[in-house]
Protein backbone atom coordinates (compact mmCIF):
# COMPACT_ATOMS: atom_id res chain seq x y z
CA UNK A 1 0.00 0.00 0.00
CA UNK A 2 1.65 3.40 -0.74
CA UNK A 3 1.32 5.92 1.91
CA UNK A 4 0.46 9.56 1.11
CA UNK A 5 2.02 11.99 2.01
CA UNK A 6 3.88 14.93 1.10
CA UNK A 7 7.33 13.97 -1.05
CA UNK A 8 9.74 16.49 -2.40
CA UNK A 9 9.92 14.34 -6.05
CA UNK A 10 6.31 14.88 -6.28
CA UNK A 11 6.71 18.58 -5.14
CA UNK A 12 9.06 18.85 -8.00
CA UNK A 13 5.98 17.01 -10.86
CA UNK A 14 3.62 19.39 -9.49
CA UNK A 15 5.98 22.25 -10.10
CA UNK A 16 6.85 21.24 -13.43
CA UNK A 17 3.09 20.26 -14.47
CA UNK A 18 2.07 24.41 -13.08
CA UNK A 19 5.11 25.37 -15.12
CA UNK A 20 4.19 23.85 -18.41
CA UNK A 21 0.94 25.84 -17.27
CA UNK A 22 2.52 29.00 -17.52
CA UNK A 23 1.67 29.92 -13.73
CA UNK A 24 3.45 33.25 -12.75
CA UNK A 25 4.15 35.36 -9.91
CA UNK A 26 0.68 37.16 -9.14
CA UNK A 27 -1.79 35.25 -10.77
CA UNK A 28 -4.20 34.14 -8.89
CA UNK A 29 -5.09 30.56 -8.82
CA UNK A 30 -8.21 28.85 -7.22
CA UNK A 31 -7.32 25.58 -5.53
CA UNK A 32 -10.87 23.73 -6.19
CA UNK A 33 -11.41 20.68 -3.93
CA UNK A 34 -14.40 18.45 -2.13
CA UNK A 35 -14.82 16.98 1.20
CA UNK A 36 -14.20 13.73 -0.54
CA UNK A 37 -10.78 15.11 -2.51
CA UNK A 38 -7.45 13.20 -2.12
CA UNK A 39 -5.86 15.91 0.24
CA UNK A 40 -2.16 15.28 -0.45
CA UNK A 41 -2.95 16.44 -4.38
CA UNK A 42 -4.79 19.24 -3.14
CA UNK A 43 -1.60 19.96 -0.52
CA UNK A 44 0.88 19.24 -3.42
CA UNK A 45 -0.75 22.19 -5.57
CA UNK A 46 -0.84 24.26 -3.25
CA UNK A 47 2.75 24.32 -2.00
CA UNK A 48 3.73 24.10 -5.83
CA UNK A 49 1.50 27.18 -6.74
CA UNK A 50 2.56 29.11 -3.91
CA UNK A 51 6.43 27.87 -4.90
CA UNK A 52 5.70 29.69 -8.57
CA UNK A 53 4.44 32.77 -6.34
CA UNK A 54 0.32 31.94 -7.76
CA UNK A 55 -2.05 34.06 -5.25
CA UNK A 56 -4.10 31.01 -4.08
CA UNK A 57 -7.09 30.79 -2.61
CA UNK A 58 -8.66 27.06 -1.26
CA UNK A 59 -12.03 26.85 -2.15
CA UNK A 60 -13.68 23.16 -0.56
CA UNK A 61 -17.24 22.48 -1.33
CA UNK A 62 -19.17 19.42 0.31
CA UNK A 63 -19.26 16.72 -1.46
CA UNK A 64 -22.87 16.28 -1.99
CA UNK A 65 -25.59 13.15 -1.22
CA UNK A 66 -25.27 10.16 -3.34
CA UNK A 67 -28.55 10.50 -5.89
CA UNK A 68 -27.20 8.09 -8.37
CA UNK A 69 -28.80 4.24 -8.68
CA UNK A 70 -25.41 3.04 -8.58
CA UNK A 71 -21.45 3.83 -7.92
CA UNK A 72 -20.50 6.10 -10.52
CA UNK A 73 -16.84 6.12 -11.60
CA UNK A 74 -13.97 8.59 -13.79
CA UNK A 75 -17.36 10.30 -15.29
CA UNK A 76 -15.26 13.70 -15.71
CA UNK A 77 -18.82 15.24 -14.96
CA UNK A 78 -18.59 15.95 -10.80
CA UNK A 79 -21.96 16.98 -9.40
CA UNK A 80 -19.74 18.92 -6.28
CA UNK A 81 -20.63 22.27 -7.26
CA UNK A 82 -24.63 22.07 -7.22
CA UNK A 83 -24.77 25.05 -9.67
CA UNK A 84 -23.90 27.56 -6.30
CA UNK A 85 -23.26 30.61 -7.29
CA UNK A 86 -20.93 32.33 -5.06
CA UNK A 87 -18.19 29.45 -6.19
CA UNK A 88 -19.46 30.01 -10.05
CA UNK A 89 -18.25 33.74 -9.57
CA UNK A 90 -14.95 33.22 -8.05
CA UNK A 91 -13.91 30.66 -10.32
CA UNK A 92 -14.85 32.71 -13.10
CA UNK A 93 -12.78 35.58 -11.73
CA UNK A 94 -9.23 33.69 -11.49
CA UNK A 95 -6.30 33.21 -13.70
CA UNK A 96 -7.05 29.40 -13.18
CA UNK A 97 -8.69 26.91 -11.62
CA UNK A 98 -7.09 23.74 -10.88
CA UNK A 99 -9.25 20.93 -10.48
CA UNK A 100 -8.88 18.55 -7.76
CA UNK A 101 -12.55 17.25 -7.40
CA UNK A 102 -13.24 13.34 -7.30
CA UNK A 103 -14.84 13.08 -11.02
CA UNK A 104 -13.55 16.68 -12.29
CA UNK A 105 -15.56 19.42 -14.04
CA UNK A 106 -14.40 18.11 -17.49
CA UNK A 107 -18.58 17.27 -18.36
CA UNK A 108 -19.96 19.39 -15.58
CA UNK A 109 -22.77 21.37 -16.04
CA UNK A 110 -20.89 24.43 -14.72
CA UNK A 111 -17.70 24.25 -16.63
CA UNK A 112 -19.34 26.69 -19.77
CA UNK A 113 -19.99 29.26 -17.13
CA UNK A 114 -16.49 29.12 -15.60
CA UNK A 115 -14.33 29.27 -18.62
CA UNK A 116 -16.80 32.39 -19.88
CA UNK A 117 -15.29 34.47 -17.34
CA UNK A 118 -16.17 37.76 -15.80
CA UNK A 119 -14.67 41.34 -15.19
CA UNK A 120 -11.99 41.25 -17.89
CA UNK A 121 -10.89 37.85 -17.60
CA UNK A 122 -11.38 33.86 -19.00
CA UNK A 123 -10.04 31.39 -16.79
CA UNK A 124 -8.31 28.08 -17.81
CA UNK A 125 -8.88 24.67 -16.35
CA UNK A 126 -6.67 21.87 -15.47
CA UNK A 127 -7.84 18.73 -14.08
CA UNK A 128 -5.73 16.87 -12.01
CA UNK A 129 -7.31 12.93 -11.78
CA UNK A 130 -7.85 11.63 -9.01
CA UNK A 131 -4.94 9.49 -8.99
CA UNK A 132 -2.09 8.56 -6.76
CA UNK A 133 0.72 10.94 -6.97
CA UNK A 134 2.86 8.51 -7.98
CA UNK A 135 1.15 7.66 -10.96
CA UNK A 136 1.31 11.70 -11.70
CA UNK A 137 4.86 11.81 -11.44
CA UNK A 138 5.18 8.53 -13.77
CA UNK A 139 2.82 10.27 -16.03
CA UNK A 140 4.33 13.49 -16.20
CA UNK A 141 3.94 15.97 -19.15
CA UNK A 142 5.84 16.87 -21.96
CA UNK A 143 6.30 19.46 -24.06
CA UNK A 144 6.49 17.27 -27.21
CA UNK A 145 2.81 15.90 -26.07
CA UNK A 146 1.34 19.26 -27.94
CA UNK A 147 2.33 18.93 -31.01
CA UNK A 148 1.77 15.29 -31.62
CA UNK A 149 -2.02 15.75 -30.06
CA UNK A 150 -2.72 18.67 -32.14
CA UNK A 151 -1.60 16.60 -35.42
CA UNK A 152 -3.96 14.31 -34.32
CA UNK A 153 -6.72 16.28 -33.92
CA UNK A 154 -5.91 17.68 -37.23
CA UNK A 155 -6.63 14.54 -39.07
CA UNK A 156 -9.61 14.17 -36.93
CA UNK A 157 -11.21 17.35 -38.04
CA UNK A 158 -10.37 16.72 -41.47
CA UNK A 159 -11.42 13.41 -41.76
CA UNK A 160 -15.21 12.17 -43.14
CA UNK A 161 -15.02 8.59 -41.27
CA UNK A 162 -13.17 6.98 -38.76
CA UNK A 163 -13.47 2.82 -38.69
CA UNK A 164 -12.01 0.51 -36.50
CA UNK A 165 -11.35 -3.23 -37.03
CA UNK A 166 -9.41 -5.84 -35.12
CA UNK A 167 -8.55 -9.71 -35.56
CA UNK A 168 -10.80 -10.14 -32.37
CA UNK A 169 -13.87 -9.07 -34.87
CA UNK A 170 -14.48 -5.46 -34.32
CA UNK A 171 -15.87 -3.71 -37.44
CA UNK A 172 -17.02 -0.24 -36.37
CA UNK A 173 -17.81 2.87 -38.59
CA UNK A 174 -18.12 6.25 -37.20
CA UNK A 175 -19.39 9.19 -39.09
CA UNK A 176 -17.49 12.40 -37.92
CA UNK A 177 -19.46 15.11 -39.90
CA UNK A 178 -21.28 17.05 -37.12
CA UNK A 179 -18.89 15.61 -34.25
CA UNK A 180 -16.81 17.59 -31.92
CA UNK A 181 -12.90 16.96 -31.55
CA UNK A 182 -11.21 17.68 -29.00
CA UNK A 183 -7.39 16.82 -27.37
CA UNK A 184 -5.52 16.77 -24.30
CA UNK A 185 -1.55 16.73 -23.36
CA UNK A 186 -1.35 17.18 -20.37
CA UNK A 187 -1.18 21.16 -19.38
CA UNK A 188 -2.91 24.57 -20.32
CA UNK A 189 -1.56 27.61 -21.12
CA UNK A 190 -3.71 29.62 -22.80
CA UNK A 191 -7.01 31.33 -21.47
CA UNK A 192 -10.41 29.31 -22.20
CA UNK A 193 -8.25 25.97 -22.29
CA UNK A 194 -9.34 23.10 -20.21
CA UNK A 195 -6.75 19.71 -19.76
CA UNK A 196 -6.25 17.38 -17.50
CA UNK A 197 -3.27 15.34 -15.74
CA UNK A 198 -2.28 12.46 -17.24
CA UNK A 199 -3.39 13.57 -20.73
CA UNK A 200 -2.21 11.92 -24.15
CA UNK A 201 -5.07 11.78 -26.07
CA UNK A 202 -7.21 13.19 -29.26
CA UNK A 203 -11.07 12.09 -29.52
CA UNK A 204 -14.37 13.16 -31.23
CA UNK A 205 -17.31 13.28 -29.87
CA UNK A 206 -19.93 12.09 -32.32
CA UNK A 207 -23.55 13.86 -33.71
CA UNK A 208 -26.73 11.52 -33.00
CA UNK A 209 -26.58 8.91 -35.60
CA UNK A 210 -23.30 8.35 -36.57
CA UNK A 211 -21.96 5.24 -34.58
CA UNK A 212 -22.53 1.50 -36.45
CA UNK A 213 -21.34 -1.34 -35.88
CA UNK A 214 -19.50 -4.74 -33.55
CA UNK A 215 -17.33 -3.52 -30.80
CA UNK A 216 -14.96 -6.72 -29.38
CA UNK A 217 -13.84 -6.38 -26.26
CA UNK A 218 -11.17 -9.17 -25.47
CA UNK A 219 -9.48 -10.57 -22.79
CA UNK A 220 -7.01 -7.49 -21.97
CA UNK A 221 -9.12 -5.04 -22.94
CA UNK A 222 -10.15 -3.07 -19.93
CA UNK A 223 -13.28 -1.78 -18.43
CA UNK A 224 -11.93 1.66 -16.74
CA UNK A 225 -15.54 1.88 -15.13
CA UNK A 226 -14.92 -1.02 -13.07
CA UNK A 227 -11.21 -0.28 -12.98
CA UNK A 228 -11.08 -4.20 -14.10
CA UNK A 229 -9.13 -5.94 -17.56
CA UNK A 230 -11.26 -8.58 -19.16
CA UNK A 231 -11.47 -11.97 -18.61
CA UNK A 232 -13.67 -12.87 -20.82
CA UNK A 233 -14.88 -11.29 -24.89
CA UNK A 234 -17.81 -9.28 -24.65
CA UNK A 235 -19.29 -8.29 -28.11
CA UNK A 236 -21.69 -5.32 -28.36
CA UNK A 237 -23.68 -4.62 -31.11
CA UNK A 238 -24.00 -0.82 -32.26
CA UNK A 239 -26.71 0.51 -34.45
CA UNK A 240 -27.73 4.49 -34.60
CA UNK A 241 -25.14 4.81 -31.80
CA UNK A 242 -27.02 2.53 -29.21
CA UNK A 243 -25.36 -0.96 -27.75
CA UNK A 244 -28.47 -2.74 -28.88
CA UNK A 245 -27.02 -6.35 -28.12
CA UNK A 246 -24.82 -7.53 -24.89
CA UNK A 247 -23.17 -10.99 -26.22
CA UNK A 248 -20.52 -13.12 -23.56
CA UNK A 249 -20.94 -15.45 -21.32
CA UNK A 250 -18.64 -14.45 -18.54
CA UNK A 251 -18.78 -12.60 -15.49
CA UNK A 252 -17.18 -9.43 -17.44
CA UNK A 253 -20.68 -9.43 -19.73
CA UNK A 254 -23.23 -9.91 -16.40
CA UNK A 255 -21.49 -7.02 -14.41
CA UNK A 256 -21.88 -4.76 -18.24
CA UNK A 257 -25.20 -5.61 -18.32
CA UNK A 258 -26.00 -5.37 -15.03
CA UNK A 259 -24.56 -1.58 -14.54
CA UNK A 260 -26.12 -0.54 -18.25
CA UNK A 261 -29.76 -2.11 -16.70
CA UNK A 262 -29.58 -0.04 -14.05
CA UNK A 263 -29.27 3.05 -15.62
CA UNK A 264 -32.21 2.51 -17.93
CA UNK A 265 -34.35 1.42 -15.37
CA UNK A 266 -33.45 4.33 -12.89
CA UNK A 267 -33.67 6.82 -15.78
CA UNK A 268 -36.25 5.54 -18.33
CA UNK A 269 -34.22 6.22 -21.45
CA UNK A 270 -31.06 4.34 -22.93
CA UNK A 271 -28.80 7.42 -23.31
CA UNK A 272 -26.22 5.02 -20.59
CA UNK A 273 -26.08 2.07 -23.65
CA UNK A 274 -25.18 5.07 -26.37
CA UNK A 275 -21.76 6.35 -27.58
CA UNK A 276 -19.92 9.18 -25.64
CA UNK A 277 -16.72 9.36 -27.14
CA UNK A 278 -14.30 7.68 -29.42
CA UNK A 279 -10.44 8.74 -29.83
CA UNK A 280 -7.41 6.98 -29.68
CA UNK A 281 -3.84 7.64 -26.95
CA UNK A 282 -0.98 9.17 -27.72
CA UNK A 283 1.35 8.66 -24.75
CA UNK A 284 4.24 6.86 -24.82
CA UNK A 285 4.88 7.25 -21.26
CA UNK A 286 1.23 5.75 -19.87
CA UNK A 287 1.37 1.94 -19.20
CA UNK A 288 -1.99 -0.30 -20.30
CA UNK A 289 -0.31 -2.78 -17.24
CA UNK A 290 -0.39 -0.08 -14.63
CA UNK A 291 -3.29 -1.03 -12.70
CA UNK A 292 -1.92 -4.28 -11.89
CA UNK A 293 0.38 -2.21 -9.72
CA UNK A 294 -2.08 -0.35 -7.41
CA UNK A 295 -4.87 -0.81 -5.12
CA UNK A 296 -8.21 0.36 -6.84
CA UNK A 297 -8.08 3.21 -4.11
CA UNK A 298 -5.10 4.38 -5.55
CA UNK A 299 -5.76 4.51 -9.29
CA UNK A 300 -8.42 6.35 -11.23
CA UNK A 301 -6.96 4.79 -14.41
CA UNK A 302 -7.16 8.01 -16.61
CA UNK A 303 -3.52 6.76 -17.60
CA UNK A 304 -5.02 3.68 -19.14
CA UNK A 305 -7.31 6.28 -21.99
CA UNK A 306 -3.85 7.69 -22.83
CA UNK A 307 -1.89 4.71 -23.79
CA UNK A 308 -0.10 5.34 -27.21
CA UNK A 309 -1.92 3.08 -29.85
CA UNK A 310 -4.99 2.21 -27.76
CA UNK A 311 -8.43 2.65 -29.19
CA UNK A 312 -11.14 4.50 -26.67
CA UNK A 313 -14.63 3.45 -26.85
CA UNK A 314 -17.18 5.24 -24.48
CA UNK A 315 -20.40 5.56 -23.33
CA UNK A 316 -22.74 7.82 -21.43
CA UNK A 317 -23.29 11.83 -21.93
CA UNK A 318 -22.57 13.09 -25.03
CA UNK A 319 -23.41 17.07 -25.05
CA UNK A 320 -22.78 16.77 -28.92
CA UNK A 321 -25.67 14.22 -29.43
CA UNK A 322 -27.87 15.76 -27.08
CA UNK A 323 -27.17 13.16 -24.49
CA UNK A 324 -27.08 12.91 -20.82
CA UNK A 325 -26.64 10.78 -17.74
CA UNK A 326 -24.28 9.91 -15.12
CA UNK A 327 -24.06 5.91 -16.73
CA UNK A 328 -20.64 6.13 -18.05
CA UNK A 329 -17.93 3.01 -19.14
CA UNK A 330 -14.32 3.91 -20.80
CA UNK A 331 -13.18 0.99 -22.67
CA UNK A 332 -9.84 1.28 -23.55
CA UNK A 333 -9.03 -1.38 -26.08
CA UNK A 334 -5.46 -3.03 -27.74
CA UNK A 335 -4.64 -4.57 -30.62
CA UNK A 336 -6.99 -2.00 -33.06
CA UNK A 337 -6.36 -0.36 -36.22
CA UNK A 338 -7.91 2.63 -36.89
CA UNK A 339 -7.85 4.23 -40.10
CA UNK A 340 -9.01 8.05 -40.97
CA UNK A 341 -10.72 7.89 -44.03
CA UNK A 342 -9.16 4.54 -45.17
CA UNK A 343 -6.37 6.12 -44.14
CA UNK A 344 -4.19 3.45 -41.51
CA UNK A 345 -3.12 5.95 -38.43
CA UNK A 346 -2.51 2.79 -36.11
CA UNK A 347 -2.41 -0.39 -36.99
CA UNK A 348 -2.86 -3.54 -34.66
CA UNK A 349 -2.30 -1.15 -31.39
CA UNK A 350 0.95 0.53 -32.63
CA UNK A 351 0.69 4.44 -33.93
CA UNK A 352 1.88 3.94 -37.54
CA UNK A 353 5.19 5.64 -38.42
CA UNK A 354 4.31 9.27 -39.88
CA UNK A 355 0.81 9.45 -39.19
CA UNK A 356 0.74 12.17 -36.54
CA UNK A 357 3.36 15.69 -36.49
CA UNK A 358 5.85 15.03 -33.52
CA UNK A 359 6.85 18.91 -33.85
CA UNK A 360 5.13 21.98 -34.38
């Protein structure tokens, strides 16, 4: 079990993660954090701000009553803030807000009304996961992270289709006219940007409609929901964007089933069962083994979406689509090509030689 506490190497990540940020002397920062936060990251930002010379200011909400029909896991979309106004307006106001909330504000309700900003200025946002920091300082970024994301999200926006096959028998299409694309390496800079730590990783988020086809998961793959690798294949069956068909007949297929019943049931629609996201990492420096090395308490397995050459398939909210609920699974898959276009940009798991700008 690793202990947490405060260590002078992970001082020094923290430091060099604000840096990459572009934190100066005088800017003020807003240290956001819940009752139910991992207080050595929130302790580790603040010494590191303070070490840049960042005015910072703590600002701990409550983290509110459980209204969910189930656990819900790594959603990005934290229901902390409860739409309160006074926090609304002094996160607005700052230079930055650095995000140390369970699930982060990436899908939060709020996050449009931050990042607009008030008297004069347009905060950014960086999320740091809820992981432990040792995984931060193994997942450290790099400069050379922005260049190769923004390639990729290059030949995302200026791509028609993306498809995705494998030898385990996936054979998905995905329409990207109408879908938003978005990337993240690791640290913002710039006002109105939001990222999060680890980071690696370009997606799209697709328009109703768009999604068709047989997803494979195989032993390996890994359900980041349940912070679990399968055991077992579990094939799902995609038409119009909806998981219309759970096949398997292990326990990795019951406990799917299971958690995508319960959201139905609870909310009376099947937005849970329907694409989120789909992308693809870009970090050389995440591991698809590291969860083997923690305790689930430690790990919130955002390193495992960020895996150079994995293919991510998820489900749940999709603002794009005019989705929402809190039923949410990242499935991180290996051993997929994807092609842009009919274009190969990785091929069996492995980023293919040339397909993405390593330099800006």
């Amino acid at each position: 079990m690793l202990v947490e506490r405060i260590e002078h190497k992970w001082l020094a990540a923290f430091v060099r993660a604000f840096t990459l940020c572009k934190v100066e002397p005088g800017q003020v920062v807003a240290l956001l954090s819940e009752t139910q936060s991992r207080r050595v990251n929130v302790d580790l930002a603040r010494l590191a701000l303070e070490s840049l010379g960042a005015r910072v200011f703590d600002l701990t909400v409550t983290t509110p009553p459980l209204s969910a029909p189930a656990p819900v896991r790594s959603t990005g979309a934290s229901d902390s803030l409860q739409q309160l106004a006074p926090v609304l307006a002094a996160l607005a106001r700052s230079d930055l807000v650095v995000d140390c909330t369970v699930e982060g504000l990436l899908h939060a309700p709020e996050l449009p009304t931050i990042l607009a900003g008030a008297d004069g200025k347009r905060p950014r946002l960086y999320m740091i996961s809820n992981e432990h920091p040792e995984i931060l300082e193994r997942t450290l970024p790099t400069p050379e992270l922005e260049p190769l994301v923004r390639s990729a999200m290059k030949r995302l926006r200026g791509s028609s289709t993306l498809r995705v096959r494998s030898e385990a028998g996936t054979d998905l299409t995905v329409s990207l006219q109408g879908a938003t694309v978005g990337g993240v390496w690791g640290f913002c800079a710039k006002p109105g940007m939001v990222s999060h730590w680890p980071g690696g990783l370009a997606l799209a988020f697709p328009a109703a409609g768009t999604v068709n086809g047989t997803l494979v998961l195989a032993p390996g793959d890994v359900n980041l929901t349940f912070k679990r690798y399968l055991r077992d294949t579990v094939r799902l069956t995609i038409e119009a964007d909806t998981i219309t068909r759970i096949d398997g007949e292990g326990v990795d297929a019951d406990l799917m089933r299971g958690y995508w019943a319960t959201w139905a049931e609870s909310e009376g629609h099947r937005a849970a069962y329907a694409v989120s996201h789909v992308g693809f990492g870009l970090n050389a420096a995440a591991r698809w083994d590291a969860m083997t090395f923690y305790d689930k308490r430690d790990c919130n397995g955002t390193e495992l979406r960020a895996f150079a050459g994995n293919f991510l398939y998820s489900t749940g909210a999709n603002e794009v689509a005019g989705r929402h609920t809190l039923g949410h699974f990242d499935l991180p898959m290996r051993k997929c090509s994807v092609f842009l276009d009919d274009v190969a940009v990785i091929e069996a798991g492995r980023i293919v030689d040339g397909a993405f700008e390593t330099a800006a």
